[in-house]
N, C-alpha and C. Protein backbone atom coordinates (compact mmCIF):
# COMPACT_ATOMS: atom_id res chain seq x y z
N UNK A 1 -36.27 -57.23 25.74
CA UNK A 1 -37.04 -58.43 25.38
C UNK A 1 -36.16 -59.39 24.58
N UNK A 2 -35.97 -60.47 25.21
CA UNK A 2 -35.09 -61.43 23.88
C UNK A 2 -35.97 -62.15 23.06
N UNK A 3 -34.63 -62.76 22.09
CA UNK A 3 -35.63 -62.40 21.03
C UNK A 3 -35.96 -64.34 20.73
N UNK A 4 -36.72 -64.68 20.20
CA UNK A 4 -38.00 -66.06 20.31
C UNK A 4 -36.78 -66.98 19.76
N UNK A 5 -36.12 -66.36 18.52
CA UNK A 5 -35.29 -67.40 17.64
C UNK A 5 -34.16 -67.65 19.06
N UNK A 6 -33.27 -66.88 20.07
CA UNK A 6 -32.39 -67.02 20.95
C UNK A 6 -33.37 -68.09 22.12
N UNK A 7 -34.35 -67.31 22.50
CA UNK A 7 -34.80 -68.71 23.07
C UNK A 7 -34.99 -69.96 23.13
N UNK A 8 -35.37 -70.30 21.73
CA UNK A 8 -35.97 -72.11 20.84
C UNK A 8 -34.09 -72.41 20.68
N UNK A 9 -32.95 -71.49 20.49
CA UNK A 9 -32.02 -72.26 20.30
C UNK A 9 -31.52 -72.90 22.02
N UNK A 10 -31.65 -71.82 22.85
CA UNK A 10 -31.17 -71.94 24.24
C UNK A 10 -31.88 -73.22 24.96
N UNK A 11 -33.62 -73.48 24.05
CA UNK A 11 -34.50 -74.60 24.45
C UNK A 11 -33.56 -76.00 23.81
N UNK A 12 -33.39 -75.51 22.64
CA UNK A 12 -32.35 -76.62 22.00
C UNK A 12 -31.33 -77.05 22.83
N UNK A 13 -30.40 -76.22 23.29
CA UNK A 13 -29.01 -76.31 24.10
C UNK A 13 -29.41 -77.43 25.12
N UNK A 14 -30.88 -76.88 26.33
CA UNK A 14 -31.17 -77.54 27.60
C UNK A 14 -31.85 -78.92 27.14
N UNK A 15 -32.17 -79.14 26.03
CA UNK A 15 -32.79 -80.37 25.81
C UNK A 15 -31.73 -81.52 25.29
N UNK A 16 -30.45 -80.83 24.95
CA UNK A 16 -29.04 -81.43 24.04
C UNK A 16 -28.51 -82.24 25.97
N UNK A 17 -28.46 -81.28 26.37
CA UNK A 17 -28.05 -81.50 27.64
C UNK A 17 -28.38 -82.65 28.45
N UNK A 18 -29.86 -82.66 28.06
CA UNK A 18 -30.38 -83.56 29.29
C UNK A 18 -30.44 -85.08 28.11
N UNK A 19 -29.99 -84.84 26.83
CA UNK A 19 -29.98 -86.10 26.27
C UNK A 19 -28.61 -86.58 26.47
N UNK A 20 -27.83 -85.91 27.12
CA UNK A 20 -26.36 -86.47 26.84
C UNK A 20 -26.20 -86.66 28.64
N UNK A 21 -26.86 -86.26 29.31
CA UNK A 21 -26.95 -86.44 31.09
C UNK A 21 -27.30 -87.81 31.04
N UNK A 22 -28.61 -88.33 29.71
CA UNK A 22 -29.36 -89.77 30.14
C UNK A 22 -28.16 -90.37 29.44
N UNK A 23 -27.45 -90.73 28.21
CA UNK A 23 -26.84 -91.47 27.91
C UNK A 23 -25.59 -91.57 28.93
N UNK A 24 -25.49 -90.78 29.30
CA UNK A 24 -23.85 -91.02 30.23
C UNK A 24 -24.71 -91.66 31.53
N UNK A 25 -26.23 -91.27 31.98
CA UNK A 25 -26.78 -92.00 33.30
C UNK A 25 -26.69 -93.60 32.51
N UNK A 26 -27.29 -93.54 31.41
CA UNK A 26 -27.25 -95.15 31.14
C UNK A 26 -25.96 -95.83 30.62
N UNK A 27 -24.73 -95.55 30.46
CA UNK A 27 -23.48 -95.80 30.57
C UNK A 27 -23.43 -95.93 32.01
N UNK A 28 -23.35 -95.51 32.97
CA UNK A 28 -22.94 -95.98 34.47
C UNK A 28 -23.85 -97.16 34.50
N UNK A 29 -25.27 -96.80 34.47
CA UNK A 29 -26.16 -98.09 35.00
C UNK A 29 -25.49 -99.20 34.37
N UNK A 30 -25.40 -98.90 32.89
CA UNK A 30 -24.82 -100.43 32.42
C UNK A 30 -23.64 -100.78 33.12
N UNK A 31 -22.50 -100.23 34.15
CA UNK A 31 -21.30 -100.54 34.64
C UNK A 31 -21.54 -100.65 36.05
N UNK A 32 -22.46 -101.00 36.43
CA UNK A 32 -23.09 -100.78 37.95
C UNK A 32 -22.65 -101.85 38.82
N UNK A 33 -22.24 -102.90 38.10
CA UNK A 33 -21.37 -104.29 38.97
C UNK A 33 -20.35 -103.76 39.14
N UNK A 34 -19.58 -103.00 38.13
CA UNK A 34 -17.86 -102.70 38.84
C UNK A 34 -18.63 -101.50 39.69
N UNK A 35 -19.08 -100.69 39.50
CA UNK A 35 -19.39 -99.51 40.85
C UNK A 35 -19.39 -99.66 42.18
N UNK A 36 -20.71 -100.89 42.49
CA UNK A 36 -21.09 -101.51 43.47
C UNK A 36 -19.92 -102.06 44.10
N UNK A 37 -19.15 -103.22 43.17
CA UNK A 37 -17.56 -102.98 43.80
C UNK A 37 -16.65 -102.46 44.52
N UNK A 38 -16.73 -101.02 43.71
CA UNK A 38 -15.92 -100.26 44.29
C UNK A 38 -16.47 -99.62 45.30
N UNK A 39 -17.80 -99.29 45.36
CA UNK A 39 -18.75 -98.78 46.32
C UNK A 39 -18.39 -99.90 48.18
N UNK A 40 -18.34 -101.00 47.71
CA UNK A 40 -17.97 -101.73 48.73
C UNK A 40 -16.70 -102.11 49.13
N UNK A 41 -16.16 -100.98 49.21
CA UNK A 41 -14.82 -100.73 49.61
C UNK A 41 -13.29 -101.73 48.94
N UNK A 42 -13.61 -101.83 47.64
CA UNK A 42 -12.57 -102.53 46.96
C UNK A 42 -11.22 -101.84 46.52
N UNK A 43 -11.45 -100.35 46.86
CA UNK A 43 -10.19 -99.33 47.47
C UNK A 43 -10.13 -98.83 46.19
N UNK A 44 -9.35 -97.73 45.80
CA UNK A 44 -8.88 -97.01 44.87
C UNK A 44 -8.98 -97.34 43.65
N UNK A 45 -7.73 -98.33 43.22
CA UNK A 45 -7.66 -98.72 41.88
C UNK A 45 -8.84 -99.45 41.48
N UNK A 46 -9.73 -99.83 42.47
CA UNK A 46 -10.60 -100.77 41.48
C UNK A 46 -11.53 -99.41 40.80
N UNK A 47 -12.00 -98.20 42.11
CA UNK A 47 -12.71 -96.78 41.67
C UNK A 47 -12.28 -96.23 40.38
N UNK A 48 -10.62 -96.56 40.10
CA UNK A 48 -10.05 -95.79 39.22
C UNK A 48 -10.62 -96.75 37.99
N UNK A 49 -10.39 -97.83 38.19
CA UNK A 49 -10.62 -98.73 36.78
C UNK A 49 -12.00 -98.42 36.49
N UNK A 50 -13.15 -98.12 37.35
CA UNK A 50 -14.51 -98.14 37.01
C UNK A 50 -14.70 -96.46 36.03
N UNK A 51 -14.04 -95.76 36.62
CA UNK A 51 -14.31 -94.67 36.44
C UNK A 51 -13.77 -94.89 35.05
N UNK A 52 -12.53 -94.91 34.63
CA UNK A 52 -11.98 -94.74 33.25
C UNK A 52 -13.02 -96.11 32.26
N UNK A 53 -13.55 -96.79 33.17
CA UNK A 53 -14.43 -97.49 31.90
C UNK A 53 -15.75 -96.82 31.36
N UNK A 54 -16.60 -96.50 32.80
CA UNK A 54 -17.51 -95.34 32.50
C UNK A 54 -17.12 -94.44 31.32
N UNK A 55 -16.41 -93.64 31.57
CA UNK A 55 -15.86 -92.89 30.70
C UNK A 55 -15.34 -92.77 29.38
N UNK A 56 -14.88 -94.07 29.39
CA UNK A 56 -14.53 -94.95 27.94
C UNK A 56 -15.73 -94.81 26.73
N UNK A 57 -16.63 -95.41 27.45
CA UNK A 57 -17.75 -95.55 26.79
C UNK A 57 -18.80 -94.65 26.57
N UNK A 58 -18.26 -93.40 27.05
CA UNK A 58 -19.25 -92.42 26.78
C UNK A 58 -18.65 -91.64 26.09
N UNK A 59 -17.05 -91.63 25.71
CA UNK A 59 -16.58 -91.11 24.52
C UNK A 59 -16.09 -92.05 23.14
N UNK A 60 -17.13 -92.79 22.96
CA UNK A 60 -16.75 -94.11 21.94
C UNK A 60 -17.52 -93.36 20.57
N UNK A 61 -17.31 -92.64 20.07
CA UNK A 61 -17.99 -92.87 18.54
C UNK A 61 -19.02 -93.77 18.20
N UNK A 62 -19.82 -93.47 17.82
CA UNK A 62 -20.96 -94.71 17.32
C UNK A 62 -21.01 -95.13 16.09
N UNK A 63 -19.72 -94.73 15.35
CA UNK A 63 -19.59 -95.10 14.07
C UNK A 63 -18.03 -95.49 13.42
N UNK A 64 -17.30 -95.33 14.14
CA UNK A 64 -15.48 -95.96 14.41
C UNK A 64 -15.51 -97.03 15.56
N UNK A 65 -16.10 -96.72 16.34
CA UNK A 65 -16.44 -97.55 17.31
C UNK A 65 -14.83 -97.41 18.13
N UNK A 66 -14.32 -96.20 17.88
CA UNK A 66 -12.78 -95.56 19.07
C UNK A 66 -13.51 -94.40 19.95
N UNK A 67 -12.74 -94.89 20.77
CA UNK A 67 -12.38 -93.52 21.47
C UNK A 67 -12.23 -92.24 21.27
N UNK A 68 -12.46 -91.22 21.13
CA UNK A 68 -12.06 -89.89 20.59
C UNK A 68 -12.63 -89.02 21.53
N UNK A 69 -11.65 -87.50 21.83
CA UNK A 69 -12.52 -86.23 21.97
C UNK A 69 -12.43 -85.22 21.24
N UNK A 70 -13.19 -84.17 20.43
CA UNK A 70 -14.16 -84.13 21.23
C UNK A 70 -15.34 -85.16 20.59
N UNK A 71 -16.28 -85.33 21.16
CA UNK A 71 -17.55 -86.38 20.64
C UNK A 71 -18.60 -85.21 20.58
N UNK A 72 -19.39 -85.42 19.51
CA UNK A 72 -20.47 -84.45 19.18
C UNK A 72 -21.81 -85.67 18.81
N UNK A 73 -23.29 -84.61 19.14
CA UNK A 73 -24.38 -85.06 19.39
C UNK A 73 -24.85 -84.97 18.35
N UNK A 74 -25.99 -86.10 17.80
CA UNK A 74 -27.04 -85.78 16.86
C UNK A 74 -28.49 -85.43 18.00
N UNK A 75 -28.63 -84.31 17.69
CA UNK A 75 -30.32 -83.45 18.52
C UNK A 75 -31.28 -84.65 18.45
N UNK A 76 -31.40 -85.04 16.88
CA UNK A 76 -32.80 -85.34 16.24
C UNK A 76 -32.16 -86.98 16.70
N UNK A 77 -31.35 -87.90 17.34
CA UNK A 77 -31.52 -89.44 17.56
C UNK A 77 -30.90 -89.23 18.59
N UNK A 78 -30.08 -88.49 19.08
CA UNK A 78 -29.37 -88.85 20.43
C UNK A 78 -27.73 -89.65 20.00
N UNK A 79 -27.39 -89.82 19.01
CA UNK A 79 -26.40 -90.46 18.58
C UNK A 79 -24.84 -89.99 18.80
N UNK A 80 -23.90 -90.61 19.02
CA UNK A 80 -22.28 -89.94 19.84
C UNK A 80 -22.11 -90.08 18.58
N UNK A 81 -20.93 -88.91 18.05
CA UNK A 81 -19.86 -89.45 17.17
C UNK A 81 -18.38 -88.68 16.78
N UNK A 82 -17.34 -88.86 16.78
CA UNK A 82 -16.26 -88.29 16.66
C UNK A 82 -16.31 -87.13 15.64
N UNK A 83 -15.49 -86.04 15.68
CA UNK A 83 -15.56 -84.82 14.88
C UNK A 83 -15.39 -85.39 13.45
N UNK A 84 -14.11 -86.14 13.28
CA UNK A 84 -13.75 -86.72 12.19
C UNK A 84 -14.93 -87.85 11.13
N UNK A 85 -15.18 -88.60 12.36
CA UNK A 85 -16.66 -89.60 11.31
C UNK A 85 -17.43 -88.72 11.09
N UNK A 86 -17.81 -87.79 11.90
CA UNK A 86 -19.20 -87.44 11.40
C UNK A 86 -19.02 -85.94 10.05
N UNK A 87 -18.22 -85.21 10.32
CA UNK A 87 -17.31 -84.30 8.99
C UNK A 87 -17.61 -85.37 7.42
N UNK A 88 -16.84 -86.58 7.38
CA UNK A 88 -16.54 -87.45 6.82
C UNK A 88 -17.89 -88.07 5.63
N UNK A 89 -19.10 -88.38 7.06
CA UNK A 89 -20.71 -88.41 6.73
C UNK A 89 -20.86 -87.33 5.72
N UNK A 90 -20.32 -86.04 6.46
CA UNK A 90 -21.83 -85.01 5.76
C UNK A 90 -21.02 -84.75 4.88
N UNK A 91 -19.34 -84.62 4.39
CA UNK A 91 -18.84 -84.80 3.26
C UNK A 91 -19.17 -85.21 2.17
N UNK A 92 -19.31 -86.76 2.62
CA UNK A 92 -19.93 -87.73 0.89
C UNK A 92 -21.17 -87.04 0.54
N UNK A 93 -21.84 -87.15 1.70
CA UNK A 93 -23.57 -86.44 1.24
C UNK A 93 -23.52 -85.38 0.11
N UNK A 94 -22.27 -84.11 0.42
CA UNK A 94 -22.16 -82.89 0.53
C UNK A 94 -21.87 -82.93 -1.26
N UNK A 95 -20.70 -83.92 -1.57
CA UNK A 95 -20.54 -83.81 -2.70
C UNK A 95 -21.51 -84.90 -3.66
N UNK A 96 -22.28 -85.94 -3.34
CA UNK A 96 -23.18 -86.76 -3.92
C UNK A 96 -24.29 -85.62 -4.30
N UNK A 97 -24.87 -84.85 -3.41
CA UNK A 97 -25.59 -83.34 -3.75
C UNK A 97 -24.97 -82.91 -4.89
N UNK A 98 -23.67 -82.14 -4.88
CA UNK A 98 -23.40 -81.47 -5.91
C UNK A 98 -23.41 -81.92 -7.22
N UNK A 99 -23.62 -83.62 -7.07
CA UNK A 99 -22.55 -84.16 -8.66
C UNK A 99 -24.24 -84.19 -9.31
N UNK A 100 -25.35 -84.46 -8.21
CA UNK A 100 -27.07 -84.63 -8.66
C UNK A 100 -27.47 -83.29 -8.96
N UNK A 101 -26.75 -81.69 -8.79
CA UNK A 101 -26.90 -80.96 -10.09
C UNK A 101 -26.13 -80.30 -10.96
N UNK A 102 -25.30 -81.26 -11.18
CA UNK A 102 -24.45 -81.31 -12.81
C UNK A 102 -23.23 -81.01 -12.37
N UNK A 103 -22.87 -80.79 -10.84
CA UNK A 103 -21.69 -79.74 -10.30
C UNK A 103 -20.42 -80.89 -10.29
N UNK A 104 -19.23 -80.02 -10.67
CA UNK A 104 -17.77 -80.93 -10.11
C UNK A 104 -17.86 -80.65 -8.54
N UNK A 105 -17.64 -81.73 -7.78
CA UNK A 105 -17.73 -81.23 -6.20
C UNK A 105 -16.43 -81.38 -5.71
N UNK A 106 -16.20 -80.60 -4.92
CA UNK A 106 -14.30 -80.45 -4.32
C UNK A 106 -13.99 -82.10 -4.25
N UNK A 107 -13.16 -82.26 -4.08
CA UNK A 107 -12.37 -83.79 -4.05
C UNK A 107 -11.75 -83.08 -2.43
N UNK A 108 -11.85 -84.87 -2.10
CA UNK A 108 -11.00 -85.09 -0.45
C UNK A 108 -9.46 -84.49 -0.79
N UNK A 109 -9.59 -84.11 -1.87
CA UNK A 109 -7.76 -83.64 -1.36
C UNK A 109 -7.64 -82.09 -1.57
N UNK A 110 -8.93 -81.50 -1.72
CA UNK A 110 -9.50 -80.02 -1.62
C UNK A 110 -9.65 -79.85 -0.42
N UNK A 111 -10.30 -80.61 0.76
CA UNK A 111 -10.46 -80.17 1.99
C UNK A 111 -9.85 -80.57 3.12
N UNK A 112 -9.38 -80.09 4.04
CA UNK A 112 -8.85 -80.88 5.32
C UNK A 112 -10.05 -80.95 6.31
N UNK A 113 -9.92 -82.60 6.55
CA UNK A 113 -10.82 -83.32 8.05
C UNK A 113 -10.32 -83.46 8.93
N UNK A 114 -10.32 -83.12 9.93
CA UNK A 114 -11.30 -81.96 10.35
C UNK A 114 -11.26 -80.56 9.08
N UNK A 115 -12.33 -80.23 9.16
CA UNK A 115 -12.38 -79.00 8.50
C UNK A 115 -11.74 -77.49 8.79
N UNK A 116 -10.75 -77.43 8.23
CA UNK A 116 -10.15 -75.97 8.38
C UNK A 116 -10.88 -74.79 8.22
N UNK A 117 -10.76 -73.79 8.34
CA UNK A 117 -11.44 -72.27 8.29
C UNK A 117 -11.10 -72.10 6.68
N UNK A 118 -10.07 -72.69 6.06
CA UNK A 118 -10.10 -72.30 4.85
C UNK A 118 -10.98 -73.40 3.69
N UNK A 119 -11.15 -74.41 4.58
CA UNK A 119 -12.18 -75.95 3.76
C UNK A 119 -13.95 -75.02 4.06
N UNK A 120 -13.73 -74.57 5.31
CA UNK A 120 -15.45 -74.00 5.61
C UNK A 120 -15.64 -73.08 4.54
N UNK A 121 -14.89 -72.07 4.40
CA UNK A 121 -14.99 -71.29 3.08
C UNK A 121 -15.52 -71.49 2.07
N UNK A 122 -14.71 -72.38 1.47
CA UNK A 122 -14.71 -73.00 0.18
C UNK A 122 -16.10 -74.37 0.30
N UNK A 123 -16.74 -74.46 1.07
CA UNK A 123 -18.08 -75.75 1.19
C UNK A 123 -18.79 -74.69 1.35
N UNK A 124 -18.94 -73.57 2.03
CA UNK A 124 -20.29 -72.18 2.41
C UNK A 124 -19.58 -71.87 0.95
N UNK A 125 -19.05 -71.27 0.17
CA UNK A 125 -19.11 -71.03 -1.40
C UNK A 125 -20.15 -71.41 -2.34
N UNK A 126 -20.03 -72.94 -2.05
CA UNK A 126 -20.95 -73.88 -2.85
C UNK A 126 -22.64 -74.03 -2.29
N UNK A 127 -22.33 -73.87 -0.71
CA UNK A 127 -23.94 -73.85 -0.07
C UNK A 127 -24.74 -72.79 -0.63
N UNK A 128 -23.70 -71.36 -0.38
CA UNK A 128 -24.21 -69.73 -1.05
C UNK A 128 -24.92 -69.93 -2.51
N UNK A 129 -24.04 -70.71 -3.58
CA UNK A 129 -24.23 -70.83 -4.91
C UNK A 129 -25.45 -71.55 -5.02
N UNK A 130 -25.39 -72.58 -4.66
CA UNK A 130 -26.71 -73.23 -4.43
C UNK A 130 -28.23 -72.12 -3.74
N UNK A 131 -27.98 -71.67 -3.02
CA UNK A 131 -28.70 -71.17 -2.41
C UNK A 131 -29.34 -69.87 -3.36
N UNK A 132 -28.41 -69.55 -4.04
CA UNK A 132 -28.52 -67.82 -4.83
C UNK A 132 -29.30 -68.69 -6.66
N UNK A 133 -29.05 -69.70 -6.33
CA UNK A 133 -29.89 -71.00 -7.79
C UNK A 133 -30.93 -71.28 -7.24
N UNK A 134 -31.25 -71.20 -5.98
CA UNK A 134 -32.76 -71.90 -5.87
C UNK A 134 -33.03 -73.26 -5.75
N UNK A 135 -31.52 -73.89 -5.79
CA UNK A 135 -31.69 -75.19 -5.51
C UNK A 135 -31.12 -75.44 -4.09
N UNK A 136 -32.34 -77.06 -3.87
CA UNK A 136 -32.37 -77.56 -2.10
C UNK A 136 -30.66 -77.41 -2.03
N UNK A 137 -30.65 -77.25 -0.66
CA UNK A 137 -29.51 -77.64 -0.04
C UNK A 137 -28.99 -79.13 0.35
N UNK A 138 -28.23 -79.55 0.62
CA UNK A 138 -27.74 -80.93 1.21
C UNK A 138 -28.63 -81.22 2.50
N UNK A 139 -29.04 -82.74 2.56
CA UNK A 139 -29.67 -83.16 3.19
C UNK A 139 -28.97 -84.22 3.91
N UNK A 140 -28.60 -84.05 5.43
CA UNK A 140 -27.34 -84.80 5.92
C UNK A 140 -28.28 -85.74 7.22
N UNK A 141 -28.02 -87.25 7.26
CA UNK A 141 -28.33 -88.18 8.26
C UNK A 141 -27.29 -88.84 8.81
N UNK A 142 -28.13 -89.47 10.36
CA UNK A 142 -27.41 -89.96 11.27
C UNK A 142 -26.46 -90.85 10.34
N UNK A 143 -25.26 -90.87 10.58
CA UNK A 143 -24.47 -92.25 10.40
C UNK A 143 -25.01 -93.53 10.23
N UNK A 144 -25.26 -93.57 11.94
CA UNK A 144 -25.70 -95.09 12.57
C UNK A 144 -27.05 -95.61 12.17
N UNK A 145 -28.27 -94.66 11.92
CA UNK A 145 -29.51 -94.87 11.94
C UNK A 145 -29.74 -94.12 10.93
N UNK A 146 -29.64 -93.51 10.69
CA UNK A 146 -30.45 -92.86 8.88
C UNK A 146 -31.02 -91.65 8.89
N UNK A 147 -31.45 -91.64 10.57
CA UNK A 147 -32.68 -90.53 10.71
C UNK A 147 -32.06 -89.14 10.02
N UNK A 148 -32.76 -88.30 9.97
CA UNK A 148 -32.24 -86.78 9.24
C UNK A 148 -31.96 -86.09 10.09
N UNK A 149 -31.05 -85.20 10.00
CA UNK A 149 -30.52 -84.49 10.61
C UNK A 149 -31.21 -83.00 10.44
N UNK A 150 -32.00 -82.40 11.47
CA UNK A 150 -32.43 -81.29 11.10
C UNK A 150 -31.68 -79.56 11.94
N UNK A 151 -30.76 -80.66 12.32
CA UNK A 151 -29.86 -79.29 12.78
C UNK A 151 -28.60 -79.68 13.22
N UNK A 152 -27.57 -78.36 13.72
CA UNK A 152 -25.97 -78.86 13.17
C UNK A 152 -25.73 -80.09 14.56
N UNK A 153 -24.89 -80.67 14.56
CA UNK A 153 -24.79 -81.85 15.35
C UNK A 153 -24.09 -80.94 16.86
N UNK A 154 -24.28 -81.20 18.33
CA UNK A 154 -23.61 -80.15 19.17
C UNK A 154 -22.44 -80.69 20.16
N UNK A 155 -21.83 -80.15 19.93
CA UNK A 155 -20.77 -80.27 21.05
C UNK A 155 -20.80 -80.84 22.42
N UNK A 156 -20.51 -82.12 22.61
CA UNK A 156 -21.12 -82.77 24.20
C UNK A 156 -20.31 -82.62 25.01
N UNK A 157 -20.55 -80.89 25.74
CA UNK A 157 -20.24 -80.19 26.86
C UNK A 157 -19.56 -81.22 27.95
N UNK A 158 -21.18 -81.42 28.09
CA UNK A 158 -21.05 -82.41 29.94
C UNK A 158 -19.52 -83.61 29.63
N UNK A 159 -19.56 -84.21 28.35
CA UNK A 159 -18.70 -85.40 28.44
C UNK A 159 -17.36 -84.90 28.22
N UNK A 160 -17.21 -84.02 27.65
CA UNK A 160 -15.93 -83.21 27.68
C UNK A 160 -15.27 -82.51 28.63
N UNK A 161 -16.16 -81.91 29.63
CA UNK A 161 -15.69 -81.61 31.41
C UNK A 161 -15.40 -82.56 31.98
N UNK A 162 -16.09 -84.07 31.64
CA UNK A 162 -15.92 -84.73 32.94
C UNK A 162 -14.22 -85.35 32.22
N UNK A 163 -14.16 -85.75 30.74
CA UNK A 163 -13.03 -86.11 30.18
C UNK A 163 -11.74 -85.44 30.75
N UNK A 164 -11.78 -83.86 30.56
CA UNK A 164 -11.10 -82.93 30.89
C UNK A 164 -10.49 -82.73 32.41
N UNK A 165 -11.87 -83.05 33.43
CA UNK A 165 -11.17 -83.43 34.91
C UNK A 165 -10.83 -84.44 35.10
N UNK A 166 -10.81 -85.09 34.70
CA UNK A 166 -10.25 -87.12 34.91
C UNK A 166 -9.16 -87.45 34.35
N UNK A 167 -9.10 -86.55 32.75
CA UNK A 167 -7.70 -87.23 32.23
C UNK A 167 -6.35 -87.38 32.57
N UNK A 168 -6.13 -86.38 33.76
CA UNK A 168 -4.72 -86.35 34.43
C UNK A 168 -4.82 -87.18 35.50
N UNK A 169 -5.99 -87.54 36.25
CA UNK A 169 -5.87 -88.97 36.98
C UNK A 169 -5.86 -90.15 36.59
N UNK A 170 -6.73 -90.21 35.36
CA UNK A 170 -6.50 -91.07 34.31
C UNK A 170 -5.02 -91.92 33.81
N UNK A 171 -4.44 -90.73 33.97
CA UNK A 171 -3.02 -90.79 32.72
C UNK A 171 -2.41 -91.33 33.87
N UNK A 172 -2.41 -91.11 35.02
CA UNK A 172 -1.39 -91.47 35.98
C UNK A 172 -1.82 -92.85 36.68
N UNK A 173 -3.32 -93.41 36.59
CA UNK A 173 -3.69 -94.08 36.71
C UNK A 173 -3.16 -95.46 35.72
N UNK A 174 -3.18 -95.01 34.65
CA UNK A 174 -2.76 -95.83 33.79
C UNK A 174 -1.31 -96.49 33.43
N UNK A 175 -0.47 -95.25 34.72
CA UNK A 175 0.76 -95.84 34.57
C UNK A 175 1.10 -97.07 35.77
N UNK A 176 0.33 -96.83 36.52
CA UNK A 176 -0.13 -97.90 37.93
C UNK A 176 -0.32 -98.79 37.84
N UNK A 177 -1.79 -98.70 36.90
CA UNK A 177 -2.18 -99.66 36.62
C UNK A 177 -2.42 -100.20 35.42
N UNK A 178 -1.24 -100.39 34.47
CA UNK A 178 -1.10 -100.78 33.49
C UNK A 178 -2.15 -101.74 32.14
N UNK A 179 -3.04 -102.14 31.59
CA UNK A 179 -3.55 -102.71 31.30
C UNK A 179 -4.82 -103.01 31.90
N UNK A 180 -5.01 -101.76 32.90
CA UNK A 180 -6.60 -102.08 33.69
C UNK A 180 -7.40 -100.70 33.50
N UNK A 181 -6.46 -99.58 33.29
CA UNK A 181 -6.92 -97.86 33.15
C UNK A 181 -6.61 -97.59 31.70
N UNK A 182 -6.87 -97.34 30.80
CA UNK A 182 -6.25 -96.73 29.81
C UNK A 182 -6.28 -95.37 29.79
N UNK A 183 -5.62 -94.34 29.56
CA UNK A 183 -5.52 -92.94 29.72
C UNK A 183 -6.47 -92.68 28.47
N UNK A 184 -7.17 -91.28 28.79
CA UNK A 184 -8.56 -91.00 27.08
C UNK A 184 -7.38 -90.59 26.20
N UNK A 185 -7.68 -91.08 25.07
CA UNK A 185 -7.46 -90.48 23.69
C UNK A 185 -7.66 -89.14 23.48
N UNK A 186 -7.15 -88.16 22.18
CA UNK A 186 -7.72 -87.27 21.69
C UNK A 186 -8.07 -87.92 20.15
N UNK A 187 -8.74 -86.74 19.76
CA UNK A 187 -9.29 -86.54 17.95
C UNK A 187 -8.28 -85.79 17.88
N UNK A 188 -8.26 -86.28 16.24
CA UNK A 188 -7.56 -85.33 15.50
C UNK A 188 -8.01 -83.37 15.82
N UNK A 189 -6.86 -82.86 15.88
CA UNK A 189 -7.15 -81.83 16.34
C UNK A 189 -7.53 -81.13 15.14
N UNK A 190 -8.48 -79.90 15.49
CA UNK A 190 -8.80 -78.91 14.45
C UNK A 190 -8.68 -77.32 15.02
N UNK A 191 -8.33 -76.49 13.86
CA UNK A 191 -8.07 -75.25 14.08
C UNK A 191 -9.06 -74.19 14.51
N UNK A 192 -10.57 -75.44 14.35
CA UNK A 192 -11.36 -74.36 14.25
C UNK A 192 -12.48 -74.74 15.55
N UNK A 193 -12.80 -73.76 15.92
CA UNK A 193 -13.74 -73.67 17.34
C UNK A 193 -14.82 -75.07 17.14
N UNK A 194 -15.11 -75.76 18.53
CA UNK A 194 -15.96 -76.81 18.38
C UNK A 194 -17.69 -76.12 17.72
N UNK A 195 -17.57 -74.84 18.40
CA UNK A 195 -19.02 -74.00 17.97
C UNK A 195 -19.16 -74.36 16.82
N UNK A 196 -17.95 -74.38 15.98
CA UNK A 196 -18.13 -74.08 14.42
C UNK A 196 -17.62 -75.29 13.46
N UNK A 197 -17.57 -76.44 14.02
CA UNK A 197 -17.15 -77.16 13.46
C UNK A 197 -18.23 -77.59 12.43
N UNK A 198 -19.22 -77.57 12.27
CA UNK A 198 -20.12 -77.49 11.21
C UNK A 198 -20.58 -76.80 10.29
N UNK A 199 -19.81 -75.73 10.62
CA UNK A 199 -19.95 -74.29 9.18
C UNK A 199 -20.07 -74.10 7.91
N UNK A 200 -19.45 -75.43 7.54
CA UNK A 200 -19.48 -75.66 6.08
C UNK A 200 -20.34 -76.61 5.46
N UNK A 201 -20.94 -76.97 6.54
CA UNK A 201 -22.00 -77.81 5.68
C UNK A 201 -23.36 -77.20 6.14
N UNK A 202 -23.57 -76.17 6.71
CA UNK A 202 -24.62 -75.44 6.65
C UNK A 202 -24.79 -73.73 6.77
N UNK A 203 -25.74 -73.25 6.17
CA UNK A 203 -25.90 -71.57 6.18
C UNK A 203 -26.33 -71.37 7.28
């Protein structure tokens, strides 16, 4: 029998999914003049240019307003945002919490952003402490919109496969066609699994 809590998260996963299926459907619709284009036989490079714009824009941050992968989801608004902005967000929050009960809170030159396995440590330290006091935990919102965040932000699967099969046509595309393809960007890289890139700011 599995168990109710594995299900409501797996319900979570298929509902993450189909919010990040509509934003990338409404990224094409909005690019549907160059499609139609290319749809009407305007040959290759124009397909290639459509495609890397599509694509552009469905790995844009909603709060740098760059390019980056990987891009992660807010559940509770539907919101894109780079590993780095959104770390960055629940950071300030993280230590504005601590200083509202009496606490010294790590300083930016205590942790590395992206968050290392040894920064997650040391932020679950302070969540534990808090937690073993009886006092609330950090309360972390969207960037862009405010809304609250009631669970960890997820990894956008779908936009990262399609990134992942395109970028080597991409890259070569871009040497073709100079100033019409741009090859995707990466994020700053991190050591630590995308699963877990939120570890430290929650139990």
């Amino acid at each position: 029998m599995e168990c109710p809590e594995r299900n409501a998260t797996r319900m979570d996963e298929i509902e993450l999914e189909d919010m990040v299926f509509i934003s990338v459907a409404e990224t094409i619709e909005s690019s549907n003049k160059v499609l139609d284009a290319s749809h009407r036989g305007c040959g290759l490079k124009d397909l290639l240019v459509s495609m890397g714009s599509i694509l552009m824009q469905g790995i844009t941050c909603q709060r740098c307003c760059q390019q980056a992968t990987p891009i992660f989801v807010v559940a509770d608004c539907g919101h894109m945002f780079c590993l780095l902005c959104l770390q960055e967000s629940f950071f300030k929050v993280f230590r504005v919490h601590l200083r509202s009960k009496g606490w010294t809170p790590p300083s930016r030159k205590d942790i590395d952003l992206p968050l290392s396995e040894e920064s997650i440590i040391l932020l679950r330290w302070f969540l534990k402490t808090l937690d073993q006091k009886d006092h609330i935990l950090p309360q972390y919102s969207c960037p862009r919109c405010q809304r609250a965040i009631t669970r960890k932000p997820i990894f956008a699967q779908a936009i990262a496969d399609m990134a992942i099969s395109l970028r080597g046509t991409l890259a070569v595309a871009s040497r073709l066609l100079p100033g019409r393809v741009v090859p995707l960007p990466t994020g700053k890289e991190s050591n630590v699994p995308v699963e877990n890139a939120f570890d430290g700011f929650y139990l």
